[in-house]
N, C-alpha and C. Protein backbone atom coordinates (compact mmCIF):
# COMPACT_ATOMS: atom_id res chain seq x y z
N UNK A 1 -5.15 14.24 -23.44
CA UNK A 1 -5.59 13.39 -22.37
C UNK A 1 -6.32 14.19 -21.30
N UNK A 2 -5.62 15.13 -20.93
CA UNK A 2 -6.52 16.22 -20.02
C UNK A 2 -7.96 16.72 -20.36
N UNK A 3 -7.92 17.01 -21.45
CA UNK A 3 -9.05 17.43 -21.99
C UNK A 3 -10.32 16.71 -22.13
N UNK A 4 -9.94 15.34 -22.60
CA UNK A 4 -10.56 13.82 -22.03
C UNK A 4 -11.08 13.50 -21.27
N UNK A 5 -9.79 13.92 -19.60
CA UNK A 5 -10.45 13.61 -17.96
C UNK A 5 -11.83 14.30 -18.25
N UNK A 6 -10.93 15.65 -18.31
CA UNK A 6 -12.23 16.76 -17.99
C UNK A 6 -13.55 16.23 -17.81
N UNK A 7 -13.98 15.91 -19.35
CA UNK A 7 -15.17 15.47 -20.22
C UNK A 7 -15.34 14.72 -19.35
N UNK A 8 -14.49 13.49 -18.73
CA UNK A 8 -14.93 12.64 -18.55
C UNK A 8 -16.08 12.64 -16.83
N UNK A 9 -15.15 13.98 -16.10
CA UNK A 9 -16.20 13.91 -15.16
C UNK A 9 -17.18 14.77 -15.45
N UNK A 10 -17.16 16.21 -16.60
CA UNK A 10 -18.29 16.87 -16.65
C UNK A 10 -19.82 16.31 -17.36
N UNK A 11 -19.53 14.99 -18.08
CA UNK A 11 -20.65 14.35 -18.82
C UNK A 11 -20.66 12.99 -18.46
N UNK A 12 -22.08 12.59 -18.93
CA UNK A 12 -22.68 11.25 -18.65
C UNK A 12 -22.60 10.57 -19.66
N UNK A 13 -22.33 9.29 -19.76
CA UNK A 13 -22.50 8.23 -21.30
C UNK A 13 -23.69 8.17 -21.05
N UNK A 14 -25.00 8.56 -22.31
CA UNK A 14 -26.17 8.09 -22.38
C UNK A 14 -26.45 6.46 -22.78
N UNK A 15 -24.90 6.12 -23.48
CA UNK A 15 -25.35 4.67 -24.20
C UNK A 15 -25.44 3.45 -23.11
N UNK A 16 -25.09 4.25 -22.01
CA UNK A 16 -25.19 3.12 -21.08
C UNK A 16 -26.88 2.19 -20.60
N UNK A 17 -26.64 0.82 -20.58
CA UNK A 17 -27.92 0.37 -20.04
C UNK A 17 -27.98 0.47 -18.42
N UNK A 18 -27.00 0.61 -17.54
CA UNK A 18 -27.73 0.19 -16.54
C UNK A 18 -28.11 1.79 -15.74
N UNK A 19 -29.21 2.04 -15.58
CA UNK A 19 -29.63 3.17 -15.36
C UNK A 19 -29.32 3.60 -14.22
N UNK A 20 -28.85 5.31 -13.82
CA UNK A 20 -28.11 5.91 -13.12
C UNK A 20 -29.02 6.16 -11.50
N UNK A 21 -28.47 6.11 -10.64
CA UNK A 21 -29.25 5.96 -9.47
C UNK A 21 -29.12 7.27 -8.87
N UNK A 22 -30.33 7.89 -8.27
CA UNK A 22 -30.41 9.29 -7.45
C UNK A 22 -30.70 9.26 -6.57
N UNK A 23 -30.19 10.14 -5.65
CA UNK A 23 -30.46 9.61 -4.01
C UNK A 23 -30.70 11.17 -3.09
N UNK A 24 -31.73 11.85 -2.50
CA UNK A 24 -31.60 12.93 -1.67
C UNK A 24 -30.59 12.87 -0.33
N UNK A 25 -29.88 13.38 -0.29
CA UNK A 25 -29.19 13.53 1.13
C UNK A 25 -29.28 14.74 1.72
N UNK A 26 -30.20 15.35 1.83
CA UNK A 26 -30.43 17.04 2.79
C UNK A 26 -30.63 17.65 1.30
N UNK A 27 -29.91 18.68 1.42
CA UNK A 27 -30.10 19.74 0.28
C UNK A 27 -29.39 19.13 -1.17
N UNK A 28 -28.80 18.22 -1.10
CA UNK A 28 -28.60 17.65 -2.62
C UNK A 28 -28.84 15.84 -2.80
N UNK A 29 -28.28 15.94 -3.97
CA UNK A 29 -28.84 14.68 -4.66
C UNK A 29 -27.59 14.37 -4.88
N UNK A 30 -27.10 13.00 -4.88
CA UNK A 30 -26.35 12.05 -4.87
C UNK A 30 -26.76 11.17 -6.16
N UNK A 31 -25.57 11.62 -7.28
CA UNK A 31 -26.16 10.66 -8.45
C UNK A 31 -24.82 9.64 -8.71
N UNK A 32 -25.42 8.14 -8.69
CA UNK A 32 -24.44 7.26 -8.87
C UNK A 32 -24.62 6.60 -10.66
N UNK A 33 -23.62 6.52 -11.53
CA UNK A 33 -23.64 6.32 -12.56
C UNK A 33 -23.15 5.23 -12.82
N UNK A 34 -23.35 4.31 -13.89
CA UNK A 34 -22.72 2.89 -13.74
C UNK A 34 -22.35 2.29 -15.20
N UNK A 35 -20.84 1.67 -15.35
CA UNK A 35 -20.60 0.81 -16.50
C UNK A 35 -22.09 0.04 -16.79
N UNK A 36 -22.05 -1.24 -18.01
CA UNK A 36 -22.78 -1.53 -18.69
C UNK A 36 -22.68 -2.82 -17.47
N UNK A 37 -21.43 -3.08 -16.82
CA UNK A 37 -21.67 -4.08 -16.22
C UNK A 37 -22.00 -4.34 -14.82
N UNK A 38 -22.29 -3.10 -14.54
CA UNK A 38 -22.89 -2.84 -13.22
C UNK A 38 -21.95 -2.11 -12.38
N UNK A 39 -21.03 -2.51 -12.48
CA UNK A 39 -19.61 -1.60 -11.97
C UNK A 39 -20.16 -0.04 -11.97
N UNK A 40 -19.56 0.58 -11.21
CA UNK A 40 -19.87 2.23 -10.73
C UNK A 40 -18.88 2.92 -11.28
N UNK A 41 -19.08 4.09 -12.41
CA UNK A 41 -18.05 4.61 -13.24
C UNK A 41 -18.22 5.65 -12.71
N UNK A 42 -18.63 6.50 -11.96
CA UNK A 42 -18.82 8.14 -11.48
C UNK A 42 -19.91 8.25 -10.39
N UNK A 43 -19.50 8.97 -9.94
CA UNK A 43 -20.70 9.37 -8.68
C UNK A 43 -19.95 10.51 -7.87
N UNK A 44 -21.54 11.17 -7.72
CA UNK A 44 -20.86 12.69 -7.03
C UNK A 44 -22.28 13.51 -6.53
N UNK A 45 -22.36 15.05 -6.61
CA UNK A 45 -23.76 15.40 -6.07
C UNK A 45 -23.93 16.43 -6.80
N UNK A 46 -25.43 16.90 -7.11
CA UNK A 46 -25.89 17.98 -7.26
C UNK A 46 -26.59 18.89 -6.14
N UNK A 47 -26.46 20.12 -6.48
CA UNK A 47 -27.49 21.32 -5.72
C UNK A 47 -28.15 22.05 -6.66
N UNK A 48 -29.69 22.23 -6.82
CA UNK A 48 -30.35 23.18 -7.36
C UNK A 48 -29.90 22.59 -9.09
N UNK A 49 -29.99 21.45 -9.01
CA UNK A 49 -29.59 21.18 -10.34
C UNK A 49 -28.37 21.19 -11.18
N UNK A 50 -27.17 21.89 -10.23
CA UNK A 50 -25.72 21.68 -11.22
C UNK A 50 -25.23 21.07 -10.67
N UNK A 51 -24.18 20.28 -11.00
CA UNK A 51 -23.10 19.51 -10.38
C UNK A 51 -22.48 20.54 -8.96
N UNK A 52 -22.14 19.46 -7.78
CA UNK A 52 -21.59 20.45 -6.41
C UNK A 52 -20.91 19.44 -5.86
N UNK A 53 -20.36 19.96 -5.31
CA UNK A 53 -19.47 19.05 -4.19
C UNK A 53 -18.18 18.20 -4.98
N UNK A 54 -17.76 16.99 -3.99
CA UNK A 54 -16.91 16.00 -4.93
C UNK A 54 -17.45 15.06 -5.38
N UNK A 55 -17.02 14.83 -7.13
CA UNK A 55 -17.35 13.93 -7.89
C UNK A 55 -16.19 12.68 -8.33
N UNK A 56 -16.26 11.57 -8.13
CA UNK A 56 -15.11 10.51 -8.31
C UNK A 56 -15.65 9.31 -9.41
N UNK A 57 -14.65 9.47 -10.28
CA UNK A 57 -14.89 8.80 -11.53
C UNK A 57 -13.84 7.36 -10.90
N UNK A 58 -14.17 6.07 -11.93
CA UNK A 58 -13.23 4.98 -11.54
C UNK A 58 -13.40 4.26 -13.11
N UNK A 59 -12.24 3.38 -12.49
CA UNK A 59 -12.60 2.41 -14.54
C UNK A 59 -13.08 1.00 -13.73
N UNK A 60 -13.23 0.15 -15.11
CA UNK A 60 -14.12 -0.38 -14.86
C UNK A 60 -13.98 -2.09 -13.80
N UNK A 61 -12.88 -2.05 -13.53
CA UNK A 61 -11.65 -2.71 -12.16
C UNK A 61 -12.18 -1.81 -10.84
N UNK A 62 -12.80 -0.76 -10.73
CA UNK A 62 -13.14 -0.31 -9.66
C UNK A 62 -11.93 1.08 -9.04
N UNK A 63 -10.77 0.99 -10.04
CA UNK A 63 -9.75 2.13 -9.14
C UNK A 63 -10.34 3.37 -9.49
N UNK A 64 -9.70 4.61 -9.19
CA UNK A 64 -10.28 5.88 -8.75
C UNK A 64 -9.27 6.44 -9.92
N UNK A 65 -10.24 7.25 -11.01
CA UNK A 65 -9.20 7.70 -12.20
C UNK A 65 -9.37 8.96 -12.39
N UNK A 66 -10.01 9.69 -11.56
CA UNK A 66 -10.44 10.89 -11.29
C UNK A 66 -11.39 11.50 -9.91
N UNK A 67 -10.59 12.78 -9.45
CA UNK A 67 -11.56 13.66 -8.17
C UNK A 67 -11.23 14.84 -8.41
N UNK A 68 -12.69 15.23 -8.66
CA UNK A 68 -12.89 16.47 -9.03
C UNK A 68 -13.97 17.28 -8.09
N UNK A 69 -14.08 18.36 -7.95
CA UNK A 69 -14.64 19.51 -6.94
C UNK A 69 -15.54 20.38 -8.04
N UNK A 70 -17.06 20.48 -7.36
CA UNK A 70 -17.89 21.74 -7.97
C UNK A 70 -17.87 22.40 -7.00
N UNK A 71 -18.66 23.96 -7.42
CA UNK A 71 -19.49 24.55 -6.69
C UNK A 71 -20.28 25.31 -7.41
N UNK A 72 -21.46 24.79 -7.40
CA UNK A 72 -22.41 25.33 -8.20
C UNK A 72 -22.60 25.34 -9.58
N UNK A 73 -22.08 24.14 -9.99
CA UNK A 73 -22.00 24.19 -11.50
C UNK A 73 -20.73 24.57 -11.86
N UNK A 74 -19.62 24.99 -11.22
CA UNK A 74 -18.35 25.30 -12.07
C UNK A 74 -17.20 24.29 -11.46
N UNK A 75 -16.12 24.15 -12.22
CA UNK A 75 -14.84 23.80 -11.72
C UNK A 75 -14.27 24.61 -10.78
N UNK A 76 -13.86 23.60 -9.39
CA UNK A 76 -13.51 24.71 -8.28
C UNK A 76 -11.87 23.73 -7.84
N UNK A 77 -10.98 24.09 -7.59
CA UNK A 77 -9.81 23.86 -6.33
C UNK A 77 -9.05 22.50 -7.24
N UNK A 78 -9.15 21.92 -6.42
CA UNK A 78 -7.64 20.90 -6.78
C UNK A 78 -8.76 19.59 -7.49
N UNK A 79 -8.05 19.24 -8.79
CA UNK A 79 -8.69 17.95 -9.56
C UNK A 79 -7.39 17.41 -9.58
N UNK A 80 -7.90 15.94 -9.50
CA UNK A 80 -6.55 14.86 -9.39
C UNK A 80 -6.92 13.57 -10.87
N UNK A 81 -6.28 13.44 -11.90
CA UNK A 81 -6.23 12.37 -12.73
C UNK A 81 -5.33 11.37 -12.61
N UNK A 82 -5.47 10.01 -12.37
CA UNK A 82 -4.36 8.97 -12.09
C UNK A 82 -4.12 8.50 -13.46
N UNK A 83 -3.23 7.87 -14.07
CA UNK A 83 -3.08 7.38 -15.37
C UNK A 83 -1.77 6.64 -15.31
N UNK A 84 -2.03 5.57 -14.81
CA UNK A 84 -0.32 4.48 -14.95
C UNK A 84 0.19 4.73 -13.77
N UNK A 85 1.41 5.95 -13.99
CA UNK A 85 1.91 6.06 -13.16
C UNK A 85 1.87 7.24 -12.74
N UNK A 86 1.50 8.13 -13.20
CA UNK A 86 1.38 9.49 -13.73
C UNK A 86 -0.28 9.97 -12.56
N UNK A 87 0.44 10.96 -12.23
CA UNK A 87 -0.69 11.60 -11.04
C UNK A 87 -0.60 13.24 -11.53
N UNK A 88 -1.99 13.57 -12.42
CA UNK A 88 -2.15 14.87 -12.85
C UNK A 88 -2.71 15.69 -11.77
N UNK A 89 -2.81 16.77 -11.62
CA UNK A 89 -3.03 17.61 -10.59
C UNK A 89 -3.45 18.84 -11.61
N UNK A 90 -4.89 19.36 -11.23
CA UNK A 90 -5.25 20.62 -11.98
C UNK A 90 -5.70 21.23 -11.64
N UNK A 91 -5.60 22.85 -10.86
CA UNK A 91 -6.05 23.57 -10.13
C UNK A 91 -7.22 24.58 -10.73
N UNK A 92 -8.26 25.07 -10.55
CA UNK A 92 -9.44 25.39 -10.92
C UNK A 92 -9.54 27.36 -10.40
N UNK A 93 -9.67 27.70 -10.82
CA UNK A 93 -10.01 29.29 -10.24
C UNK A 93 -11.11 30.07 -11.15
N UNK A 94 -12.26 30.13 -10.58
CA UNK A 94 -12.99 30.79 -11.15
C UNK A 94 -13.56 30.07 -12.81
N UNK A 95 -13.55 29.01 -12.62
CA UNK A 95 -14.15 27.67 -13.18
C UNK A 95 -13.07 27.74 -14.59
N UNK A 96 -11.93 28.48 -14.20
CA UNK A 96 -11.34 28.35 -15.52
C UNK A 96 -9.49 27.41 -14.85
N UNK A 97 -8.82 27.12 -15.63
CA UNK A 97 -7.66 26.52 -15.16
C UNK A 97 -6.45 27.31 -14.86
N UNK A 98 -5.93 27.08 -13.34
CA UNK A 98 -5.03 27.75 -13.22
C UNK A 98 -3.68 27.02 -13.17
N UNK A 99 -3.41 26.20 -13.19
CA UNK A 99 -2.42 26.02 -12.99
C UNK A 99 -1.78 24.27 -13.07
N UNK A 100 -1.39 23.45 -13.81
CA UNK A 100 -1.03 22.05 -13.85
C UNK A 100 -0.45 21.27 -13.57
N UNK A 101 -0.37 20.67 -12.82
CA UNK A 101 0.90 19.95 -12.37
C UNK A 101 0.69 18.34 -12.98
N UNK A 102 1.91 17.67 -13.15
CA UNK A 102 2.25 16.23 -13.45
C UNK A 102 3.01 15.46 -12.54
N UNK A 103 2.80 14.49 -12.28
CA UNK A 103 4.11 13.91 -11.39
C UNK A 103 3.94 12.47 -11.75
N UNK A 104 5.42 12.51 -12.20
CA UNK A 104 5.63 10.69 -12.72
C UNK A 104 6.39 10.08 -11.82
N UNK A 105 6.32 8.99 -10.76
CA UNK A 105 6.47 8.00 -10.31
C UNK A 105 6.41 7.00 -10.30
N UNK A 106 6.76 5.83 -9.62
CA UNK A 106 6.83 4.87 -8.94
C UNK A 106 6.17 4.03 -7.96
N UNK A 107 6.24 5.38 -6.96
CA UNK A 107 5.70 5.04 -6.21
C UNK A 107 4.80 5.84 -5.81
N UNK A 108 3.65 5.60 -4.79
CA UNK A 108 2.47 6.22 -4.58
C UNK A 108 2.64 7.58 -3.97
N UNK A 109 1.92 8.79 -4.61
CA UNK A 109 1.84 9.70 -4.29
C UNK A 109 0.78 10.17 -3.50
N UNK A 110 -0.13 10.12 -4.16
CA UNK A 110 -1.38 10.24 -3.62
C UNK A 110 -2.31 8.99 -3.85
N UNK A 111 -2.92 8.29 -2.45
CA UNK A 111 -3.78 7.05 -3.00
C UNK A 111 -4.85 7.19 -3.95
N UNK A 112 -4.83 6.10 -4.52
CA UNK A 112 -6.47 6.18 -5.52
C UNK A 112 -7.35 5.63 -4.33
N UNK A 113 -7.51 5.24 -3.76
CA UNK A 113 -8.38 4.70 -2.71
C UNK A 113 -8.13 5.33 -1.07
């Protein structure tokens, strides 16, 4: 399942029809990506062409099923996956993984919104 998130914020579905929107804000670009049904499945920013900053994936109800951090093209600091009930936590160092955490609850840990 982790391995899954990952993917899921480092790549784009090409099969999608409704085409992905780009936006300049100063030194980067703001790319918003979208289900088939118009709904917004990812959006986040680039610099100089790699993924930067925070990127937030959602399903297709609109909740938040992933936040993830670049810098410069790599995996950086704290990524959060929501799943049920289950709040993954995956820490990033030097674009490789350091460290995992899980936490199964009840009740809200960290908001999706």
């Amino acid at each position: 399942m982790l391995v899954m998130a990952a993917l899921l914020i480092g790549s784009v579905v090409f099969a999608q029809e409704v085409k992905p929107i780009f936006e300049k804000q100063g030194d980067l670009i703001k790319g918003t990506f979208y289900y088939e049904d118009g709904s917004v499945r990812q959006e986040g920013t680039y610099k100089d062409g790699k993924l930067h900053g925070q990127w937030v994936s959602f399903d297709q109800n609109g909740k938040k099923i992933a936040l993830a951090k670049y810098e410069e093209g790599n995996k950086s600091g704290k990524w959060f996956f929501w799943n049920s009930d289950q709040l993954t936590e995956v820490d990033y160092d030097n674009n490789q993984i350091a460290d995992v955490t899980s936490y199964k609850n009840t009740t809200s840990i960290v908001s999706r919104n």
